[in-house]
N, C-alpha and C. Protein backbone atom coordinates (compact mmCIF):
# COMPACT_ATOMS: atom_id res chain seq x y z
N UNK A 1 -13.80 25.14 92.47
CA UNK A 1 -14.64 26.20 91.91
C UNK A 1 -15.02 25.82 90.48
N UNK A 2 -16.21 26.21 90.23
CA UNK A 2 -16.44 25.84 88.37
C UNK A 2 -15.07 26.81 87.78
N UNK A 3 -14.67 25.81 86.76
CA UNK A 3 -13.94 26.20 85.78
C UNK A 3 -11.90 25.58 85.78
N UNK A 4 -12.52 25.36 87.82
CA UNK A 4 -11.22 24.82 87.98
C UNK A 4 -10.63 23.23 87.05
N UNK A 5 -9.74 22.69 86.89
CA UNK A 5 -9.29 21.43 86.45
C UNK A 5 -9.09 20.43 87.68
N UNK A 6 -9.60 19.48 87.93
CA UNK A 6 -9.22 18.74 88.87
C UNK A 6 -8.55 17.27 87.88
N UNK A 7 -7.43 16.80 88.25
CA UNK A 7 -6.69 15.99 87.98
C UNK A 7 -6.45 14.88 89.53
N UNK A 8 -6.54 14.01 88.39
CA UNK A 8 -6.37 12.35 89.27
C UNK A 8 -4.99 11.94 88.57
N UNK A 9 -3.89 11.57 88.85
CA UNK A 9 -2.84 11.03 88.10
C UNK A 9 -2.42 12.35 87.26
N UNK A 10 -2.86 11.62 85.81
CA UNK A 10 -2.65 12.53 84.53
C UNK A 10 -4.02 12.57 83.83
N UNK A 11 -5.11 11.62 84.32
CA UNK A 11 -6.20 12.02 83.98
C UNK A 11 -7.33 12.82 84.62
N UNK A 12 -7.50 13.90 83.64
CA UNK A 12 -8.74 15.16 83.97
C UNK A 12 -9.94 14.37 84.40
N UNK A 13 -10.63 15.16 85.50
CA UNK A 13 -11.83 14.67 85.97
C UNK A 13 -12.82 15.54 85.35
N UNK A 14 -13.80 15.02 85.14
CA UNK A 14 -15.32 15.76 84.79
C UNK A 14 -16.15 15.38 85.26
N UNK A 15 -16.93 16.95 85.50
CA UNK A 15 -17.93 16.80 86.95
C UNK A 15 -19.34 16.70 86.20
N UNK A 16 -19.62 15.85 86.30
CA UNK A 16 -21.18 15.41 85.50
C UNK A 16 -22.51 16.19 85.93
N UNK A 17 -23.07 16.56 85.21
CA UNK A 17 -24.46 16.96 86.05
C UNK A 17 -25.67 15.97 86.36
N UNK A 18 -26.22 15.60 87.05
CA UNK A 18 -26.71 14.42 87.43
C UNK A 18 -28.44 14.37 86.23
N UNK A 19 -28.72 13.52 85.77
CA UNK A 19 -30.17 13.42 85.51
C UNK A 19 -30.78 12.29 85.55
N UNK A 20 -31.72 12.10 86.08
CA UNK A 20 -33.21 11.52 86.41
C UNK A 20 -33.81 11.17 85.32
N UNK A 21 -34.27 10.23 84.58
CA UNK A 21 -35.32 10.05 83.43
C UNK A 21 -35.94 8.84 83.47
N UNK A 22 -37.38 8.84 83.68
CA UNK A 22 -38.47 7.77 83.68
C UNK A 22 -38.78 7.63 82.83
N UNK A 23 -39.10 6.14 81.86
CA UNK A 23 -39.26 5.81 81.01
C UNK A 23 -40.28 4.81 80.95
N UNK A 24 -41.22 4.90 80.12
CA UNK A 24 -42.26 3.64 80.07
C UNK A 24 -41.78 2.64 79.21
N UNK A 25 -41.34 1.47 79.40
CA UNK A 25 -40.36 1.04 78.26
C UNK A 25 -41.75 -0.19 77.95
N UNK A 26 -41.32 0.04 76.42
CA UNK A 26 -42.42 -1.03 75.68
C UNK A 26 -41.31 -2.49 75.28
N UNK A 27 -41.76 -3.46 74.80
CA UNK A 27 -41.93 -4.63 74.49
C UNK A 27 -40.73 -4.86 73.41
N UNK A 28 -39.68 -5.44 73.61
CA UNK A 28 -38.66 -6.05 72.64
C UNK A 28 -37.03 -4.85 72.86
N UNK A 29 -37.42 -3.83 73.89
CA UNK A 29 -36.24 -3.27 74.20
C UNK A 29 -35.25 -3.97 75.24
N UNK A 30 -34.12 -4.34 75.01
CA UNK A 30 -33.36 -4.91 76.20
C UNK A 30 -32.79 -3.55 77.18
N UNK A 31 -32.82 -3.89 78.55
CA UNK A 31 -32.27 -2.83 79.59
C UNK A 31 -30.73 -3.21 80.11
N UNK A 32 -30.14 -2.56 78.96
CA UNK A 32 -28.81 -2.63 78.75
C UNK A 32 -28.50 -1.44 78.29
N UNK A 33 -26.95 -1.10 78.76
CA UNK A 33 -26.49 0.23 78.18
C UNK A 33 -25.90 -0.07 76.67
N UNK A 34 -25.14 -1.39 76.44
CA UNK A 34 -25.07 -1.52 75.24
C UNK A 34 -25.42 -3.15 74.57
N UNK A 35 -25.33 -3.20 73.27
CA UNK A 35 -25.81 -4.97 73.09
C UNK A 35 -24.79 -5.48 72.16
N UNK A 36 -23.85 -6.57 72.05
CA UNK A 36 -22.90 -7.40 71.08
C UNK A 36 -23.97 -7.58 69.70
N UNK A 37 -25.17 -7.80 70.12
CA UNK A 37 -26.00 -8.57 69.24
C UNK A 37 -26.99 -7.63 68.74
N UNK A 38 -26.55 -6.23 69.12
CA UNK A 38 -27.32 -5.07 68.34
C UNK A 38 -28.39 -5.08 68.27
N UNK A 39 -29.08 -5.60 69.37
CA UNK A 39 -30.70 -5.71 69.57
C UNK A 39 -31.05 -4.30 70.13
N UNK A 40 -32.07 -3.62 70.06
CA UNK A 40 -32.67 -2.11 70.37
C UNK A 40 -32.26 -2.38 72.05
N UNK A 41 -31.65 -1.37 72.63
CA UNK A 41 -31.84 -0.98 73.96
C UNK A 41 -32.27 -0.23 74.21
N UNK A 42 -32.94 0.19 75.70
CA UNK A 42 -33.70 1.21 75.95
C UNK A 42 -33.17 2.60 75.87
N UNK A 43 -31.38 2.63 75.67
CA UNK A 43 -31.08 4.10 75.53
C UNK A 43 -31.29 4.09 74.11
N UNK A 44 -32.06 3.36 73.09
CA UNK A 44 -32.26 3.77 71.71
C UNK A 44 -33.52 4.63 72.28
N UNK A 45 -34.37 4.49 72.80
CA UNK A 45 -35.34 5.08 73.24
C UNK A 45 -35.31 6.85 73.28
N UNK A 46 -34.26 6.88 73.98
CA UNK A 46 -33.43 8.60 74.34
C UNK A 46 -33.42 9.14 73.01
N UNK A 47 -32.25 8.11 72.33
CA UNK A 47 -31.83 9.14 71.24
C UNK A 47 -30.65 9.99 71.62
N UNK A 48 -30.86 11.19 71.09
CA UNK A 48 -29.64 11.79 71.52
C UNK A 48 -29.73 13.44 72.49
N UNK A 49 -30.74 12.94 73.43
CA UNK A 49 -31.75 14.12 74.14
C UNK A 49 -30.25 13.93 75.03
N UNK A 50 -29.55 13.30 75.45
CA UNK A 50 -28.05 13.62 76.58
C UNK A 50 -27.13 13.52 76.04
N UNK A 51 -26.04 14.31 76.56
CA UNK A 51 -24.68 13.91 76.69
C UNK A 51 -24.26 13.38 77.94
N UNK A 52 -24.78 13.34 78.54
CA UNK A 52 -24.39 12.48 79.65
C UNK A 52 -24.45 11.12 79.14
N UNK A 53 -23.52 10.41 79.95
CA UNK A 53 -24.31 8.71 79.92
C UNK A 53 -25.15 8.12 81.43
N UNK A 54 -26.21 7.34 80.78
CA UNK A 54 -27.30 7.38 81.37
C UNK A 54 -27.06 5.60 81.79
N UNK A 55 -27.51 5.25 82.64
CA UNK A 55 -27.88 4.10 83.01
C UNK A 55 -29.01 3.27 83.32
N UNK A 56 -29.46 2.18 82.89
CA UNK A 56 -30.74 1.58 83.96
C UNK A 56 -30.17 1.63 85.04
N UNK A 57 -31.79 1.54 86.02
CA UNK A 57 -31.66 1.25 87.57
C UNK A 57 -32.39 0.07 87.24
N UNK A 58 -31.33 -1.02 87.63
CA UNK A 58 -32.10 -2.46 87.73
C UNK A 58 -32.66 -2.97 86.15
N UNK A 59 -33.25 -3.78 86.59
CA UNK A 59 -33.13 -4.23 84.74
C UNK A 59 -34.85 -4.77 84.57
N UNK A 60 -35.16 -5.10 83.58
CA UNK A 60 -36.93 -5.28 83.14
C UNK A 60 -36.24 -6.04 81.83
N UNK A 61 -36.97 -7.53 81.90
CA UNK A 61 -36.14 -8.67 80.66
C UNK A 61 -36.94 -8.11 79.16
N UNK A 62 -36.79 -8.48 78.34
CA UNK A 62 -37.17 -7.89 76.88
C UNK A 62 -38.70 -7.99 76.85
N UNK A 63 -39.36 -8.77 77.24
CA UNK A 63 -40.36 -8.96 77.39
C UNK A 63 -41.52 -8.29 78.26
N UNK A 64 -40.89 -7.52 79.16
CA UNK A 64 -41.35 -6.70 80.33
C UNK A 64 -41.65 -5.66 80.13
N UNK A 65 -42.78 -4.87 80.17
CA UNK A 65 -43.05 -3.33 80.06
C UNK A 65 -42.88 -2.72 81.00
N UNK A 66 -42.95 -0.99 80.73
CA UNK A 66 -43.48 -0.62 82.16
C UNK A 66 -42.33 0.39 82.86
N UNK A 67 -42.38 1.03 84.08
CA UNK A 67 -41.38 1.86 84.67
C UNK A 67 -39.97 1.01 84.61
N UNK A 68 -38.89 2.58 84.29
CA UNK A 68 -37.83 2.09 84.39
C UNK A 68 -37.14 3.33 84.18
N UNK A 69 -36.65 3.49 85.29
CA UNK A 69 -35.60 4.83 85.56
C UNK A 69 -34.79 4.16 85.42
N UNK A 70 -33.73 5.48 84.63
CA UNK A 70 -32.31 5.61 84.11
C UNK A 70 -31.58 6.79 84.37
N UNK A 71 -30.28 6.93 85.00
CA UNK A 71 -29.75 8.20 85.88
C UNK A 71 -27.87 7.59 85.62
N UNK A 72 -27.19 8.80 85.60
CA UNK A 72 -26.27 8.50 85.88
C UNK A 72 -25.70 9.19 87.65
N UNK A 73 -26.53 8.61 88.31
CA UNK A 73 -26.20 9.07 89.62
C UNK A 73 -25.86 7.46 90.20
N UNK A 74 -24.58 7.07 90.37
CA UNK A 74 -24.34 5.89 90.60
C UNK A 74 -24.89 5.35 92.43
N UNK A 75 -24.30 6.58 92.44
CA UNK A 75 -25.32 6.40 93.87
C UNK A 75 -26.15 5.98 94.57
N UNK A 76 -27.14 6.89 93.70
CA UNK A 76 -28.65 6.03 93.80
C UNK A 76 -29.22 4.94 93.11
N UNK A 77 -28.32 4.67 92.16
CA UNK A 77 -28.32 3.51 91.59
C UNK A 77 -28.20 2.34 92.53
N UNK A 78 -27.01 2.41 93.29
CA UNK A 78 -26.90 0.92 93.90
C UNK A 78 -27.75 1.17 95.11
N UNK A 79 -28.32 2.63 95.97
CA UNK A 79 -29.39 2.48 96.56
C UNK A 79 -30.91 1.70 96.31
N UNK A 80 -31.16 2.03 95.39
CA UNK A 80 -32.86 1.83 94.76
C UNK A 80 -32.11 0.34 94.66
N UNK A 81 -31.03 -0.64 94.15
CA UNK A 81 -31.31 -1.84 93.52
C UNK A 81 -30.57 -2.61 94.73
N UNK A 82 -29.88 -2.13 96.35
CA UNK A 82 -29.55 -3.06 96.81
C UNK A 82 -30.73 -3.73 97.80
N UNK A 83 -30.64 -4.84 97.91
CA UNK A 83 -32.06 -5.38 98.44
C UNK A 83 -32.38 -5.10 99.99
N UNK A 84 -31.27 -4.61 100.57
CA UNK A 84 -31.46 -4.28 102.06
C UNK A 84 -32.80 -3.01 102.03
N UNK A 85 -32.79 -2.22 100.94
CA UNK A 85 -33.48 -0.88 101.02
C UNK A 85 -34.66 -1.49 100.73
N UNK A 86 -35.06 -2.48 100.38
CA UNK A 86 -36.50 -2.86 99.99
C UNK A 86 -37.34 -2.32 99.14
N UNK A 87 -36.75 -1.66 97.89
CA UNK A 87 -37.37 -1.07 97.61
C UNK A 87 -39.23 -1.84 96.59
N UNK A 88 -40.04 -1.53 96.63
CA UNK A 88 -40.82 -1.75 96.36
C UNK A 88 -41.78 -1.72 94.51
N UNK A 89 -42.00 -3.02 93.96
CA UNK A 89 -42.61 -2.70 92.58
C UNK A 89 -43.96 -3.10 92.22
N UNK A 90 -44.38 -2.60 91.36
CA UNK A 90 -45.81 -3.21 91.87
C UNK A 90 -45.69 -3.72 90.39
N UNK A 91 -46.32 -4.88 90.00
CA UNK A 91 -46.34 -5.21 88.34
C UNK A 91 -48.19 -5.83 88.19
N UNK A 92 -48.26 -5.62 87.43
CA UNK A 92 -49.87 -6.28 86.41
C UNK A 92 -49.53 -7.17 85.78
N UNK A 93 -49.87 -8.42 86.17
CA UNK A 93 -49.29 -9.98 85.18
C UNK A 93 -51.04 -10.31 85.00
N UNK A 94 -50.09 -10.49 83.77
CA UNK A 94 -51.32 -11.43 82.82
C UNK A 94 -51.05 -12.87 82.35
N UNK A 95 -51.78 -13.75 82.79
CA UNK A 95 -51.55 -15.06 83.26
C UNK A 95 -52.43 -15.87 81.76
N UNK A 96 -51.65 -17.34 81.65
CA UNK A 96 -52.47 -18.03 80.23
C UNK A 96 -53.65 -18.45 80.87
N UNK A 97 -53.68 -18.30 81.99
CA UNK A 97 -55.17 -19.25 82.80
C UNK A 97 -55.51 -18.77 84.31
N UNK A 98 -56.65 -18.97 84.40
CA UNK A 98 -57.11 -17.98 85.64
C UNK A 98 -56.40 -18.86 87.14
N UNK A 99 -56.02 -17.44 87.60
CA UNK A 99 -54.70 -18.15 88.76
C UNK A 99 -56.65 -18.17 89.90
N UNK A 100 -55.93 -19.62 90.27
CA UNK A 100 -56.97 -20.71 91.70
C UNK A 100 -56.55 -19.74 93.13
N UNK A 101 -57.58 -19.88 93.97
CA UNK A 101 -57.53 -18.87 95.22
C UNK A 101 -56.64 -19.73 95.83
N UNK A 102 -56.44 -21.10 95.66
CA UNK A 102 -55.66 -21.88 96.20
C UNK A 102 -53.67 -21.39 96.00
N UNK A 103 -54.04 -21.28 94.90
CA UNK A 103 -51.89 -20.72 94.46
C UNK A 103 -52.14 -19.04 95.06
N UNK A 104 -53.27 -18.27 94.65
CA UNK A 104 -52.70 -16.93 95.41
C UNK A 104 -52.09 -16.92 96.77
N UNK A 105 -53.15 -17.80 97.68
CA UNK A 105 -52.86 -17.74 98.90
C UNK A 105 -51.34 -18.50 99.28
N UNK A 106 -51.29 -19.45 98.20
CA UNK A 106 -50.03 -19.79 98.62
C UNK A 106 -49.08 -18.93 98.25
N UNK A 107 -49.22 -18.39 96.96
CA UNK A 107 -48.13 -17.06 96.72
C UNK A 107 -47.88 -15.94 97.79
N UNK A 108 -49.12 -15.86 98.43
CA UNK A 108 -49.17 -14.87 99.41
C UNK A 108 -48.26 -15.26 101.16
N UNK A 109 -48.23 -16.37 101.14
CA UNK A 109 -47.73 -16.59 102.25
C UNK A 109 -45.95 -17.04 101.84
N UNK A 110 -45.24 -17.03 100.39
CA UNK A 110 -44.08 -17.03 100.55
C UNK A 110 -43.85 -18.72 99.78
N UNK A 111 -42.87 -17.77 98.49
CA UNK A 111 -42.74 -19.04 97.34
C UNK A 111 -41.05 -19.76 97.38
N UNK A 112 -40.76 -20.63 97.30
CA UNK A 112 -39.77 -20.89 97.74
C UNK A 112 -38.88 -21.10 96.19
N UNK A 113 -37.34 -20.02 95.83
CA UNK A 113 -37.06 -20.37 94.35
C UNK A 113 -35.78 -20.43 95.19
N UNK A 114 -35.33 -21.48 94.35
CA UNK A 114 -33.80 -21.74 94.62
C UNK A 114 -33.41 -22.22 95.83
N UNK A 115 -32.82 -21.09 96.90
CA UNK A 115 -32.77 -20.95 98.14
C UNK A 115 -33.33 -20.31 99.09
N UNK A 116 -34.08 -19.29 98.38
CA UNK A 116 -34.21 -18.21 99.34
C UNK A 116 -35.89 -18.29 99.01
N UNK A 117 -37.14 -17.88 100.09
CA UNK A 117 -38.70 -17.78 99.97
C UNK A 117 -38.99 -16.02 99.69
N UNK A 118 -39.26 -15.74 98.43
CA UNK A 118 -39.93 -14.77 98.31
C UNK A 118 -41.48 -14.19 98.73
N UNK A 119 -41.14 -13.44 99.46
CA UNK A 119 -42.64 -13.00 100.00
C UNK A 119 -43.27 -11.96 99.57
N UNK A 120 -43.86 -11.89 99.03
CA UNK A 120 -44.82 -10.82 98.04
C UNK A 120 -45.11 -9.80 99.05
N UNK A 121 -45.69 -8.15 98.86
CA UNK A 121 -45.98 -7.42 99.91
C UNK A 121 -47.20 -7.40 99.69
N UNK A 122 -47.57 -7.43 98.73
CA UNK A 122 -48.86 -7.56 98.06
C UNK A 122 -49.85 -8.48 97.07
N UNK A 123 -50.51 -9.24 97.34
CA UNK A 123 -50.53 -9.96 96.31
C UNK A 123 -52.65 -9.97 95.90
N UNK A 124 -53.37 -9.85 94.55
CA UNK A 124 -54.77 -9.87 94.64
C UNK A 124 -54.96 -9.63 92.94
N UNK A 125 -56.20 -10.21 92.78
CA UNK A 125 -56.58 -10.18 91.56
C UNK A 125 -56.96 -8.77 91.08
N UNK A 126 -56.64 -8.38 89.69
CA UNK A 126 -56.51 -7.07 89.34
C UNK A 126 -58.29 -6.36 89.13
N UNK A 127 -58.65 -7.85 89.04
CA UNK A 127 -60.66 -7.63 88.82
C UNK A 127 -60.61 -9.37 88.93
N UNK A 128 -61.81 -9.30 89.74
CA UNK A 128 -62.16 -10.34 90.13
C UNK A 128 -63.19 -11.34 88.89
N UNK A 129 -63.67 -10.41 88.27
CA UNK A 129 -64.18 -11.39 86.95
C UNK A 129 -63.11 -12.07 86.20
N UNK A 130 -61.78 -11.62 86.26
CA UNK A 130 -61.05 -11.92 85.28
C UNK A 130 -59.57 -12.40 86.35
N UNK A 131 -59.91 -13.82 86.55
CA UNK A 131 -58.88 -13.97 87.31
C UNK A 131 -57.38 -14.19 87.14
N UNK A 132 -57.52 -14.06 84.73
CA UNK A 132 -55.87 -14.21 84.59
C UNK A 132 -55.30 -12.94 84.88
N UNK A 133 -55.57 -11.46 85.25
CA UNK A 133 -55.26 -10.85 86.02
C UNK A 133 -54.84 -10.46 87.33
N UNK A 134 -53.21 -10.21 87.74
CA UNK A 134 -53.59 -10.59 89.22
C UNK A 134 -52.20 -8.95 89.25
N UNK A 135 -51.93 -8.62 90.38
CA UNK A 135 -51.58 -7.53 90.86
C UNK A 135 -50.44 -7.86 91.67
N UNK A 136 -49.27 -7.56 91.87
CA UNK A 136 -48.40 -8.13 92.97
C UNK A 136 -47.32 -7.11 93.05
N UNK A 137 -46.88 -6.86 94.24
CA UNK A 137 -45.85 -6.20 94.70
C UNK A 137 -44.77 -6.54 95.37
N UNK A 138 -43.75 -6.14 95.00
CA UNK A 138 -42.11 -7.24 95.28
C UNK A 138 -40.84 -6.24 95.97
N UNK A 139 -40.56 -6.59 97.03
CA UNK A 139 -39.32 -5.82 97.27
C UNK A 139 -38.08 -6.98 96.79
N UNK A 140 -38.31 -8.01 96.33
CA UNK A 140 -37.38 -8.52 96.20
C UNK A 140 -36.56 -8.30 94.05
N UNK A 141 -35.19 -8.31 94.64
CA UNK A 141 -34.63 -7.79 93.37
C UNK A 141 -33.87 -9.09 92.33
N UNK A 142 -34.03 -10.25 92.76
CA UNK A 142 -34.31 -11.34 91.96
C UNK A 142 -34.39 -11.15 90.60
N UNK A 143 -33.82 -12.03 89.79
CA UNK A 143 -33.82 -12.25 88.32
C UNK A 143 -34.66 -12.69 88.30
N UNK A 144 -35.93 -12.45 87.08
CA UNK A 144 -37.38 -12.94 87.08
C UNK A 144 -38.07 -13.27 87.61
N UNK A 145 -38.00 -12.75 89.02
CA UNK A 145 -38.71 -12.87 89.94
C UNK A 145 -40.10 -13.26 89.70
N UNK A 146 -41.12 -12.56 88.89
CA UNK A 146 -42.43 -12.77 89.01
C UNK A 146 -42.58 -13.67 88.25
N UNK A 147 -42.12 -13.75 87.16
CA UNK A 147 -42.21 -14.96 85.96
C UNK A 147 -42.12 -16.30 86.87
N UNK A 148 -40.62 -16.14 87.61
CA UNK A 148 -40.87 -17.56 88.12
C UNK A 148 -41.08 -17.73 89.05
N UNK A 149 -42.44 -16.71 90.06
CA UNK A 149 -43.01 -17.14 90.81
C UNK A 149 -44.64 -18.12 90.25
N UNK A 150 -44.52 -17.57 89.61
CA UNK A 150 -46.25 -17.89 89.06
C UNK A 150 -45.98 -19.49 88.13
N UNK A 151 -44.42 -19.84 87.00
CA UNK A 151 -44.36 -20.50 86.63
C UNK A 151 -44.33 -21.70 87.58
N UNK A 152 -43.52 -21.41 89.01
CA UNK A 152 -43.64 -22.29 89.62
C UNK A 152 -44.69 -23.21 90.39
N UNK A 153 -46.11 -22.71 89.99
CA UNK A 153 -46.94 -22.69 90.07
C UNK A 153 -48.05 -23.53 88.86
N UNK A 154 -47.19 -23.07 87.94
CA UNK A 154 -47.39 -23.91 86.59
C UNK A 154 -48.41 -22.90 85.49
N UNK A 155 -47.82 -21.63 86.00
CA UNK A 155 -48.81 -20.75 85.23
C UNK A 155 -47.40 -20.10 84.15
N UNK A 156 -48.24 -19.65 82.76
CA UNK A 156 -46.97 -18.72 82.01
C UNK A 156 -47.70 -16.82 81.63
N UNK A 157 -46.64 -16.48 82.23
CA UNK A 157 -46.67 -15.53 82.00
C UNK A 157 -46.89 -14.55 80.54
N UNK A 158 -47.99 -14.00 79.94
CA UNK A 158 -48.13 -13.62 79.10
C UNK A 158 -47.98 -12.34 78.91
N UNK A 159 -48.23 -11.29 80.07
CA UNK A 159 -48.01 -10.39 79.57
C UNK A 159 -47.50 -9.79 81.09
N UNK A 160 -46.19 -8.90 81.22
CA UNK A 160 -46.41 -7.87 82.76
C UNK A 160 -45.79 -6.56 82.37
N UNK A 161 -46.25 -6.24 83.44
CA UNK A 161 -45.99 -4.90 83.10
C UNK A 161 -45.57 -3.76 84.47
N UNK A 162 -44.41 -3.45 84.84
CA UNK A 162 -43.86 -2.82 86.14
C UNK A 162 -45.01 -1.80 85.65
N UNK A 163 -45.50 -1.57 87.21
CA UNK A 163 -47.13 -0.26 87.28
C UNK A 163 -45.72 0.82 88.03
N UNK A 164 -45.12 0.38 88.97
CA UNK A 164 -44.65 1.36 89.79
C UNK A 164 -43.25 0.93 89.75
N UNK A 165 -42.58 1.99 90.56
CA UNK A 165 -40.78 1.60 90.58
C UNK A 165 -40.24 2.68 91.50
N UNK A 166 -40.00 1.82 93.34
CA UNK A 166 -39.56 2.78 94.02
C UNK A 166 -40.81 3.94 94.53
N UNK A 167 -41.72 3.88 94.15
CA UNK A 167 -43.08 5.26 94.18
C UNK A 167 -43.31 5.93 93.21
N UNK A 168 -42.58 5.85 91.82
CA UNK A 168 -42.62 6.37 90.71
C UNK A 168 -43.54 5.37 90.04
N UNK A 169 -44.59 6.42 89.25
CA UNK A 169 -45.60 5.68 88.08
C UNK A 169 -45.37 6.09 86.82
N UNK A 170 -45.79 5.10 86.03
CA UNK A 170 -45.76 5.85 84.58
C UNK A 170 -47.25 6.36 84.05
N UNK A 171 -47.75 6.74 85.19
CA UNK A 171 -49.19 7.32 84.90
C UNK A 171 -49.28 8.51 83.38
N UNK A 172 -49.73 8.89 82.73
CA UNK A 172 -49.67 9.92 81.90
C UNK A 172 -48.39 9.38 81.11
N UNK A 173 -47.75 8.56 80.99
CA UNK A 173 -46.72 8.75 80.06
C UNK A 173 -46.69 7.20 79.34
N UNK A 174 -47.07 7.89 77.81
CA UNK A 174 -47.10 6.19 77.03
C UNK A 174 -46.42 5.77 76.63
N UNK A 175 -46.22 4.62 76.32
CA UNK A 175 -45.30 4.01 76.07
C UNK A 175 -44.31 4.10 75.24
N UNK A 176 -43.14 4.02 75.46
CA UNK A 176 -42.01 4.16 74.74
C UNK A 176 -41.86 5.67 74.96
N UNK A 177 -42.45 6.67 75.78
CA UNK A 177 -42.14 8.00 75.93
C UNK A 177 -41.36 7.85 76.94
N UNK A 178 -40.27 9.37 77.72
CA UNK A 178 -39.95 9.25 78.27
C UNK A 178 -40.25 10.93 79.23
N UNK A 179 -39.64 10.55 80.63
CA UNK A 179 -39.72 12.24 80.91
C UNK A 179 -38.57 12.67 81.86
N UNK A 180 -38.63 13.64 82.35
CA UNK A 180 -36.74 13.80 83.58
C UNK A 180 -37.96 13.79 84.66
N UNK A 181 -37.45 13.14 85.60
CA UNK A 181 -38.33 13.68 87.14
C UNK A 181 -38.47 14.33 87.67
N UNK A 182 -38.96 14.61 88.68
CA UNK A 182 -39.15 16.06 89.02
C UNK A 182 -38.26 16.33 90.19
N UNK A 183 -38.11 17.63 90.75
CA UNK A 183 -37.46 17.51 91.63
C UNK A 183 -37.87 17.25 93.48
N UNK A 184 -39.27 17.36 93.35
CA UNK A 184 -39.49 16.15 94.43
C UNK A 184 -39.00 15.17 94.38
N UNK A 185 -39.60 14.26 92.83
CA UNK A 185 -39.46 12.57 93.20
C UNK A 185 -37.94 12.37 93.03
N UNK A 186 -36.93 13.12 92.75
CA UNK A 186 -35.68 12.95 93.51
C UNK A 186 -35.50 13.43 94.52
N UNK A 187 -35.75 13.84 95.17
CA UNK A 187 -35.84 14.36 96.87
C UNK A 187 -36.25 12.79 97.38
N UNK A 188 -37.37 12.68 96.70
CA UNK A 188 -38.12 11.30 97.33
C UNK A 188 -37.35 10.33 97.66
N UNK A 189 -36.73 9.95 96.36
CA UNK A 189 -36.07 8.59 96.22
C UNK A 189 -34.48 8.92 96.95
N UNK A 190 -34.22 9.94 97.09
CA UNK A 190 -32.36 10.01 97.45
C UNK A 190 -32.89 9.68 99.14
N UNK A 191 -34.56 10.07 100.04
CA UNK A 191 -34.52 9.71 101.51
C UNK A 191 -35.24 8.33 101.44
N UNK A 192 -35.15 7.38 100.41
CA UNK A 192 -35.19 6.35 100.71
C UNK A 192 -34.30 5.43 101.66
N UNK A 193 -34.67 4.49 101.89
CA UNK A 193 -33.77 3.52 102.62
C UNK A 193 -33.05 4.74 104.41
């Protein structure tokens, strides 16, 4: 019942209230809960809007913009980031040189890093006048995945930016803002997978 004490051993349990928060994260934040090297993380972003502690879901390298939910629902945490659930991202890369119809199509049919062939769900130029623009969507949860699909290719990545995360956008919300979700798009995401 609220108010009761629940005890484990000799240590008190506390029952957390769960929260949801989407974040458009800008450029030079690391997605870490904390840093040795005291570089800005994205819970500098928060501030001190919780007492809860909050987590990334999945990580976006310093360089990466763009969606990035943070929850302390551990739960759905290792749901949304284990790769069986597939979950889906869509990113906007901006390329030093206009990517050849020749590497899309090969990107499109499955890039081979390490061991394993990543297969894009989506892959197309973001506008066709401007072909260092290109659009791609990834269920795969890979460390730099997109960077080093395209490098392998011999292209560098200049600019990306996660558009989506899971079905969540950061439509309306600029950068470096943040917001709690709603209670659909947690409905949404808990009947994933």
């Amino acid at each position: 019942m609220p108010g009761d004490v629940v005890m484990y051993g000799t240590q008190k349990l506390f029952h957390e209230k769960k929260v949801y928060v989407l974040l458009n994260k800008p450029k030079d934040y690391i997605t870490t809960s904390d840093d040795p090297q005291q570089r800005k993380t994205v819970l500098h972003l928060l501030g001190n809007a919780f007492k809860e502690r909050l987590y990334p879901v999945g990580r976006l390298d310093r360089n990466t913009t763009g969606v990035l939910l943070l929850t302390n629902d551990g739960e759905l945490t290792k749901k949304l980031t284990h790769p069986k659930h597939g979950v889906k991202k869509l990113y906007h890369v901006k390329l030093d040189k206009p990517l050849s119809a020749n590497d899309i199509q090969e990107i499109a049919r499955g890039v081979k890093l390490d061991d394993t062939t990543v297969h894009p769900d989506q892959i197309a130029y973001a506008n066709e006048d401007n072909r260092k623009e290109v659009g791609i969507e990834v269920h795969s949860g890979q460390n730099r995945v997109i960077r080093r699909i395209f490098e392998h290719f011999g292209y560098k990545v200049e600019k990306l930016d996660r558009v989506t995360f899971a079905g969540l956008t950061k439509k309306d919300l600029p950068r470096g803002k943040w917001r709690h979700l709603t209670d659909k798009e947690v409905s949404y995401l808990k009947m994933l997978g």
